[in-house]
C-alpha atoms as a PDB file:
ATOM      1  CA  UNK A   1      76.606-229.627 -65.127  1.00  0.00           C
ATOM      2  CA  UNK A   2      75.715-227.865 -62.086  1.00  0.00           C
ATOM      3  CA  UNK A   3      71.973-225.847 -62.330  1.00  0.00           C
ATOM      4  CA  UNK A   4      70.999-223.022 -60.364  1.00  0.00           C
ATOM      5  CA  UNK A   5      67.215-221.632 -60.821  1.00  0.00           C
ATOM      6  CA  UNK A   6      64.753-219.361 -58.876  1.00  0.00           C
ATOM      7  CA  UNK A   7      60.948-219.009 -59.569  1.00  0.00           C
ATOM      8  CA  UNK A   8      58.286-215.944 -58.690  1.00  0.00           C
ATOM      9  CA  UNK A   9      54.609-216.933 -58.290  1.00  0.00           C
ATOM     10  CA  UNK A  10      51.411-215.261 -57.578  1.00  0.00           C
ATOM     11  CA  UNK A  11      50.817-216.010 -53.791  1.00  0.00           C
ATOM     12  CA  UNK A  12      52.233-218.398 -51.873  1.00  0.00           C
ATOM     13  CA  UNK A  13      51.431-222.022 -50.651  1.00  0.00           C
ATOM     14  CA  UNK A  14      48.532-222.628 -48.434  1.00  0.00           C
ATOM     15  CA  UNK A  15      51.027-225.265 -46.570  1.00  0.00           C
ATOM     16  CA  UNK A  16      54.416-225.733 -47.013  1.00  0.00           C
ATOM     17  CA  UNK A  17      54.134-228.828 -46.389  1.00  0.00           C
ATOM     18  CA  UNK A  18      51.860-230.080 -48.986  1.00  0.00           C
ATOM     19  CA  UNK A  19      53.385-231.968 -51.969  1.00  0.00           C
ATOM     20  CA  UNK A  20      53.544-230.790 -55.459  1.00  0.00           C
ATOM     21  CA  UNK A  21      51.267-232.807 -56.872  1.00  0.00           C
ATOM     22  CA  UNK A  22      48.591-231.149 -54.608  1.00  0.00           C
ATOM     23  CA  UNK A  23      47.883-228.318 -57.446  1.00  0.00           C
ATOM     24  CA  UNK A  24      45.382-226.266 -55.569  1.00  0.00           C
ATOM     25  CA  UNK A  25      47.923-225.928 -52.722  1.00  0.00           C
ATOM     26  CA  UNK A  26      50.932-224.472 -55.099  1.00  0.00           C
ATOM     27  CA  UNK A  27      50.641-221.116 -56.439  1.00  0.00           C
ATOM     28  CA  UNK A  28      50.994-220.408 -60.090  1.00  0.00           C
ATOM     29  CA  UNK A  29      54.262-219.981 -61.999  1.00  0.00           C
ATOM     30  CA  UNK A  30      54.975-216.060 -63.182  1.00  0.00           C
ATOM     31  CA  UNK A  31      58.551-215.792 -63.418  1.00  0.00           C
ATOM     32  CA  UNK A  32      61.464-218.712 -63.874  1.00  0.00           C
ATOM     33  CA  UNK A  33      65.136-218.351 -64.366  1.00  0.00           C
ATOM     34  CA  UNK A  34      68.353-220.263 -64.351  1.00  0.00           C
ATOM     35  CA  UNK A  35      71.659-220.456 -65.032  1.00  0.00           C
ATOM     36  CA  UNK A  36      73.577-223.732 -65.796  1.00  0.00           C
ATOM     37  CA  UNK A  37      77.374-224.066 -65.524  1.00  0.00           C
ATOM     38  CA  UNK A  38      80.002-227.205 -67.177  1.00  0.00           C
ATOM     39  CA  UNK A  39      82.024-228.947 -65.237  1.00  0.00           C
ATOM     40  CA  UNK A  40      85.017-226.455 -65.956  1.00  0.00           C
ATOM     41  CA  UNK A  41      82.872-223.019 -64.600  1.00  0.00           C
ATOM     42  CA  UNK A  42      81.634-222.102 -67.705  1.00  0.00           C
ATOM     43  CA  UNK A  43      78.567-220.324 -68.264  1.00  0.00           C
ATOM     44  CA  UNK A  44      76.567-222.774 -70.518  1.00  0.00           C
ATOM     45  CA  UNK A  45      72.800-222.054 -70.393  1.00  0.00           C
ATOM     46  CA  UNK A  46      71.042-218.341 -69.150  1.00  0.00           C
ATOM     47  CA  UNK A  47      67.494-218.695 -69.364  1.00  0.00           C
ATOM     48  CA  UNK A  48      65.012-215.801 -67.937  1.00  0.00           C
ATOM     49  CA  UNK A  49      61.381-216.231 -69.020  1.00  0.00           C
ATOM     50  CA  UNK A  50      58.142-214.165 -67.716  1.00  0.00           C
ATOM     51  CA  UNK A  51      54.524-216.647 -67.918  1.00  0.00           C
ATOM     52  CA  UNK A  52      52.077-215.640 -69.796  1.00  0.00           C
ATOM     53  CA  UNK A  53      48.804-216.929 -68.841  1.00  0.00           C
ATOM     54  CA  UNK A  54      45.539-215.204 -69.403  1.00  0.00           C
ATOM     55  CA  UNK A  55      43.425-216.896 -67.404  1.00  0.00           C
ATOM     56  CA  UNK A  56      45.816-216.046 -64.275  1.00  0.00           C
ATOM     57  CA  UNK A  57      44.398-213.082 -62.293  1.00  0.00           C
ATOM     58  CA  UNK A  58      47.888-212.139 -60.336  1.00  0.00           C
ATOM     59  CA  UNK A  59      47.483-210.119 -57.342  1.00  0.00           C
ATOM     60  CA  UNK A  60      49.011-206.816 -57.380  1.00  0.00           C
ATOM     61  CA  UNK A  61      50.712-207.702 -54.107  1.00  0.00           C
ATOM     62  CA  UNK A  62      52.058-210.610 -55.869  1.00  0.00           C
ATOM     63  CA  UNK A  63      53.590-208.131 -58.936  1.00  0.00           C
ATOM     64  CA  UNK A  64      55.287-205.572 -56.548  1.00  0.00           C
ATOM     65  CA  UNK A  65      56.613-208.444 -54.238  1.00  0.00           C
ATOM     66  CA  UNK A  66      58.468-209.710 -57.299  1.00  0.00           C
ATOM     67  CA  UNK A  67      58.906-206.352 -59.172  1.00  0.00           C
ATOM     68  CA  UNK A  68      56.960-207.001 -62.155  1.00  0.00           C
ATOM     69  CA  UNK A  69      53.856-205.469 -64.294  1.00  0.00           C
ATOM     70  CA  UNK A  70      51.314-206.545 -66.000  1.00  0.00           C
ATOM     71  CA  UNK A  71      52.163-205.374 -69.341  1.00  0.00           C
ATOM     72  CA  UNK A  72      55.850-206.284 -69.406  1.00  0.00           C
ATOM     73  CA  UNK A  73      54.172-210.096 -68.345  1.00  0.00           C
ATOM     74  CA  UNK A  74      51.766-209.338 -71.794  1.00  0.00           C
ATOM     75  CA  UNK A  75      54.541-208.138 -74.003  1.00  0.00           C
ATOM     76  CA  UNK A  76      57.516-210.235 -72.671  1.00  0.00           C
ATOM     77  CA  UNK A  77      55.701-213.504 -71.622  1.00  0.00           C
ATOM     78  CA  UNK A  78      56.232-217.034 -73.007  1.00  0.00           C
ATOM     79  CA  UNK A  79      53.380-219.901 -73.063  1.00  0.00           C
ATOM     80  CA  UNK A  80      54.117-221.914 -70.006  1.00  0.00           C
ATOM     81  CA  UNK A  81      54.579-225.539 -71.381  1.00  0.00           C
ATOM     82  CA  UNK A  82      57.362-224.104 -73.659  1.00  0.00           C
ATOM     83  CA  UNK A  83      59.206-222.902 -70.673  1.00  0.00           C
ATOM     84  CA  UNK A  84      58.149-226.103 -68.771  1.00  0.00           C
ATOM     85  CA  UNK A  85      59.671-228.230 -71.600  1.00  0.00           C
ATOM     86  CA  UNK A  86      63.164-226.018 -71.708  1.00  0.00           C
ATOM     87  CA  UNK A  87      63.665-226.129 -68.145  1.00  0.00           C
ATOM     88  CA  UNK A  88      63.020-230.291 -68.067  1.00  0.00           C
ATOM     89  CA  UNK A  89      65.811-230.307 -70.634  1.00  0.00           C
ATOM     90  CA  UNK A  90      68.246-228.643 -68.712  1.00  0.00           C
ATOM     91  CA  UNK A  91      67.609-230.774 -65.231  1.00  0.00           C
ATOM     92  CA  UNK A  92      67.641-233.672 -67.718  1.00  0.00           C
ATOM     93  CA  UNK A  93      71.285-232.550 -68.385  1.00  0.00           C
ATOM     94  CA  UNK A  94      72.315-231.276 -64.569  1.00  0.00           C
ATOM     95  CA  UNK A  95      74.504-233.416 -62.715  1.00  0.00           C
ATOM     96  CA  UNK A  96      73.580-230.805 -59.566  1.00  0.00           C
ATOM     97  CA  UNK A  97      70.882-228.509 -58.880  1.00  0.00           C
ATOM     98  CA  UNK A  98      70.800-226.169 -56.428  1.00  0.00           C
ATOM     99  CA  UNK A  99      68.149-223.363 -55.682  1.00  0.00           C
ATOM    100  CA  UNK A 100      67.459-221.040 -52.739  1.00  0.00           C
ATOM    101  CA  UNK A 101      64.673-222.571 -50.497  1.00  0.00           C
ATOM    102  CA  UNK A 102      64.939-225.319 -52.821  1.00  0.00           C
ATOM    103  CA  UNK A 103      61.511-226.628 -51.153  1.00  0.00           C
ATOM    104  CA  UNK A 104      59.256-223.507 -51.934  1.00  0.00           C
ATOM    105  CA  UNK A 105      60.523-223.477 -55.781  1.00  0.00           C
ATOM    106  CA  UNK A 106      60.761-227.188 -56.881  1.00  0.00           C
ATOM    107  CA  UNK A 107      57.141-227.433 -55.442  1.00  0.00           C
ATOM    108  CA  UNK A 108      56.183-224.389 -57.702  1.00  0.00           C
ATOM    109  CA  UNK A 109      57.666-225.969 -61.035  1.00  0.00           C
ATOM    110  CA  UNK A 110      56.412-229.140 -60.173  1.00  0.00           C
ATOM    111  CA  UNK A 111      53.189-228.363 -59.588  1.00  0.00           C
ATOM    112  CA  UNK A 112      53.379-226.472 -62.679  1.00  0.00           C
ATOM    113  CA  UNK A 113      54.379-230.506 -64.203  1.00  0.00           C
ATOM    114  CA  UNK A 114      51.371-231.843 -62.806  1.00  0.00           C
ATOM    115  CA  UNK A 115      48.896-229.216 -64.362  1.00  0.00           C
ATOM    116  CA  UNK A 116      49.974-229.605 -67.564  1.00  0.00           C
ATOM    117  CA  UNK A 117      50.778-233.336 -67.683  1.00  0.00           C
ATOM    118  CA  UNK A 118      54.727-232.680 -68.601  1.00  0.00           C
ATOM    119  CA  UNK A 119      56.395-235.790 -66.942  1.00  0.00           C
ATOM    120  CA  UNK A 120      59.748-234.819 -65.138  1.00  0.00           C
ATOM    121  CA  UNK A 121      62.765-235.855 -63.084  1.00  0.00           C
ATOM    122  CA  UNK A 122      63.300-232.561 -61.263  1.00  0.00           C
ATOM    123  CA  UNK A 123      62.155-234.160 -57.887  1.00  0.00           C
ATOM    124  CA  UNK A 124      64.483-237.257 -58.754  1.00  0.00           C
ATOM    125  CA  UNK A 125      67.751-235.004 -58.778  1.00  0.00           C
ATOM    126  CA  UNK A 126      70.999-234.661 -57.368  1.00  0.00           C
ATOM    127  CA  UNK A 127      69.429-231.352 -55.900  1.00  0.00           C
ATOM    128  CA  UNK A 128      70.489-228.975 -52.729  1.00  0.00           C
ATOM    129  CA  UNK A 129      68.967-226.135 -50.726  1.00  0.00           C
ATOM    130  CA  UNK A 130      71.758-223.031 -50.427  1.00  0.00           C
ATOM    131  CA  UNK A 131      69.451-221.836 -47.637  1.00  0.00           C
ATOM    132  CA  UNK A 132      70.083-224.681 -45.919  1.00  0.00           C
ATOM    133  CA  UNK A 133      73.841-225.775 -46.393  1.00  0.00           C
ATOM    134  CA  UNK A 134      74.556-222.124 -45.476  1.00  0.00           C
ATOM    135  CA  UNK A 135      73.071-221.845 -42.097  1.00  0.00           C
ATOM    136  CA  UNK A 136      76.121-222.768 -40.522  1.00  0.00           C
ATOM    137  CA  UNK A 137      78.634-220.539 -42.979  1.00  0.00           C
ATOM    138  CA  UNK A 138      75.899-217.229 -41.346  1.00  0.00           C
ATOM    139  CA  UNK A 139      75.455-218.582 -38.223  1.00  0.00           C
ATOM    140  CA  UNK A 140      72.068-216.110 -37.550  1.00  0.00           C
ATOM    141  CA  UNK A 141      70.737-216.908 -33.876  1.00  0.00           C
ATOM    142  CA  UNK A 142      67.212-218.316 -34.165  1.00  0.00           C
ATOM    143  CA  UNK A 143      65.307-219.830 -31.271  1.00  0.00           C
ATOM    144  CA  UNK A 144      66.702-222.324 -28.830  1.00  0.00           C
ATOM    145  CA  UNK A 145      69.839-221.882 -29.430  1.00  0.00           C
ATOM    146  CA  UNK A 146      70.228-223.055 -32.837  1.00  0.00           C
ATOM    147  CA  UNK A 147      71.097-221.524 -35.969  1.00  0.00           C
ATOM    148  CA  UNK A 148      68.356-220.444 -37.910  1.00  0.00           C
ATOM    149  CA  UNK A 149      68.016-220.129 -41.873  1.00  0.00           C
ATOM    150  CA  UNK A 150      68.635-217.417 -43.979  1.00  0.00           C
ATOM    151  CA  UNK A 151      67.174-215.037 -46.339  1.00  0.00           C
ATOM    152  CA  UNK A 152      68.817-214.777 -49.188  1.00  0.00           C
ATOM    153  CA  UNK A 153      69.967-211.038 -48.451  1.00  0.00           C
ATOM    154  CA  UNK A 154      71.106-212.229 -44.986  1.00  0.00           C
ATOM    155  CA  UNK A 155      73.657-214.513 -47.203  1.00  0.00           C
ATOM    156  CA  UNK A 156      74.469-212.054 -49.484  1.00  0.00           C
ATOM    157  CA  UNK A 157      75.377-209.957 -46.727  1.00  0.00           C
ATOM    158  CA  UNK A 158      77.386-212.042 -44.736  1.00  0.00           C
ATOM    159  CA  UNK A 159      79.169-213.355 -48.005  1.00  0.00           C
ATOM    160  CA  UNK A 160      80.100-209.837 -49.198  1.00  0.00           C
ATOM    161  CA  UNK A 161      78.552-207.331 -46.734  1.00  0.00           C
ATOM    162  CA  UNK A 162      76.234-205.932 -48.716  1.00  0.00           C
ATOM    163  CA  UNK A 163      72.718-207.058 -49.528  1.00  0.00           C
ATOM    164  CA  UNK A 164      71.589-207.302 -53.201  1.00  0.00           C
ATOM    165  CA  UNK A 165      69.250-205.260 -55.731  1.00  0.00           C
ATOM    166  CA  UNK A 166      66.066-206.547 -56.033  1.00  0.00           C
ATOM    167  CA  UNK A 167      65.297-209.373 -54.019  1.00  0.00           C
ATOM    168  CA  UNK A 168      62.284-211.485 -54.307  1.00  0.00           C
ATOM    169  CA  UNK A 169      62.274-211.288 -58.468  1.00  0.00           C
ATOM    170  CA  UNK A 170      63.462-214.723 -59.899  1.00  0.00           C
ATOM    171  CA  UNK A 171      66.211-213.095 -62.256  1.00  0.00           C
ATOM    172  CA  UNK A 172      68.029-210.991 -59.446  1.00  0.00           C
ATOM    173  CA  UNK A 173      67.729-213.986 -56.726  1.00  0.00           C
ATOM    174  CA  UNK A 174      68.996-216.960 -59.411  1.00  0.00           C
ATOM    175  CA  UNK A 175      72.432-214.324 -59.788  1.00  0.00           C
ATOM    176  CA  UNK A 176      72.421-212.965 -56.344  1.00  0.00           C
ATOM    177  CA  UNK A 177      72.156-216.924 -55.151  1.00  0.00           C
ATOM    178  CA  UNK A 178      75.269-218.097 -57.887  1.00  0.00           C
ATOM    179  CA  UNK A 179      77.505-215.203 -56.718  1.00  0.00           C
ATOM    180  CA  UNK A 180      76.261-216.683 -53.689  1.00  0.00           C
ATOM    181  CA  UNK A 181      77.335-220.347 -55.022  1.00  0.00           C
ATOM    182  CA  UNK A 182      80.525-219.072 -56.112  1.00  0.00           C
ATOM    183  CA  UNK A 183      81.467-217.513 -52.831  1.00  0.00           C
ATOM    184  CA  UNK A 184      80.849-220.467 -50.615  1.00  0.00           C
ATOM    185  CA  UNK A 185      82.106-222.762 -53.148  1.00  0.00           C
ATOM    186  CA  UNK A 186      85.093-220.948 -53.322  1.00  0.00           C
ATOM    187  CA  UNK A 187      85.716-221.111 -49.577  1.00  0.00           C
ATOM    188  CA  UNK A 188      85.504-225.026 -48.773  1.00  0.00           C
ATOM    189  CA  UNK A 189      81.576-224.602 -47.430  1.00  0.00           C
ATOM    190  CA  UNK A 190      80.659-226.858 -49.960  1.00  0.00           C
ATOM    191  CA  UNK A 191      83.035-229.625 -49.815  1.00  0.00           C
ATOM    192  CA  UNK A 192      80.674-232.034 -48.590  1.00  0.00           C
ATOM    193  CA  UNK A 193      78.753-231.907 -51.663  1.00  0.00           C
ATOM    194  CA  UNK A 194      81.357-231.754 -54.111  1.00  0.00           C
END
């Protein structure tokens, strides 16, 4: 089973560099969605959940960013370690994972792991950063002469010329980065994996 997912939170990192399990570092969870495909292509799992937590004070810069409101967060909003425990049965299942800056949202689930003391194996997986493995396929020049990552629009558009609607919200980037997926996969750029 191949797994793609994208998460929103409210903020971002102090460092990047800091692990997971550094909680204060990792900004809280709002938004987490994934899709999960069988071996033969087939759409298996579609999963699109808004966090509800009322103790979370989420800055309004943080809600346009990711194109979300406070009241659809109230009405539509699932408790946390419910969405926690679906999404460690899927990576539990997933023979690949694959998420855009893989780093920034496997640091925000985890971290979400470590505050509410849900063991997990998503930092133990087969797992791989589309940002990354398609710097080459965009070839954007960044400094020194090398290639430098990119955004997910910047893939988007140099996969089908056209950016995306809605980037930054967890739902639009997990489908923008499978058509994405699809796209390079289709072409041979991800042969090395596969």
């Amino acid at each position: 089973m191949i797994l793609l997912f994208d998460t929103s939170a409210a903020g971002k990192p102090k460092s990047y560099k800091k692990p997971y399990t550094d909680t204060f570092n990792w900004p809280r969870m709002i938004h987490i969605s994934w899709l999960a495909y069988d071996d033969e292509g087939n759409l298996v799992e579609d999963e699109n959940h808004l966090i509800k937590n009322h103790a979370l004070e989420i800055p309004e810069k943080s809600l346009r960013l990711h194109k979300l409101d406070l009241n659809q967060i109230e009405e539509e909003g699932k408790d946390i370690e419910e969405v926690l425990n679906k999404f460690k049965t899927v990576v539990d299942k997933a023979e690949y994972i694959f998420s855009f800056n893989l780093n920034y949202n496997e640091n925000v689930v985890g971290a979400e792991y470590v505050r509410h003391g849900i063991n997990h194996r998503l930092h133990h997986s087969e797992k791989y950063c589309l940002m990354q493995e398609s710097t080459y396929f965009c070839k954007l020049e960044g400094r020194d002469g090398r290639y430098k990552w990119p955004t997910l629009t910047e893939l988007h558009v140099a996969c089908f010329d056209a950016g995306y609607a809605g980037p930054n919200n967890a739902r639009n980037d997990v489908l923008a980065t499978t058509k994405c997926f699809n796209h390079l996969w289709q072409r041979g750029e991800l042969d090395d994996i596969f």
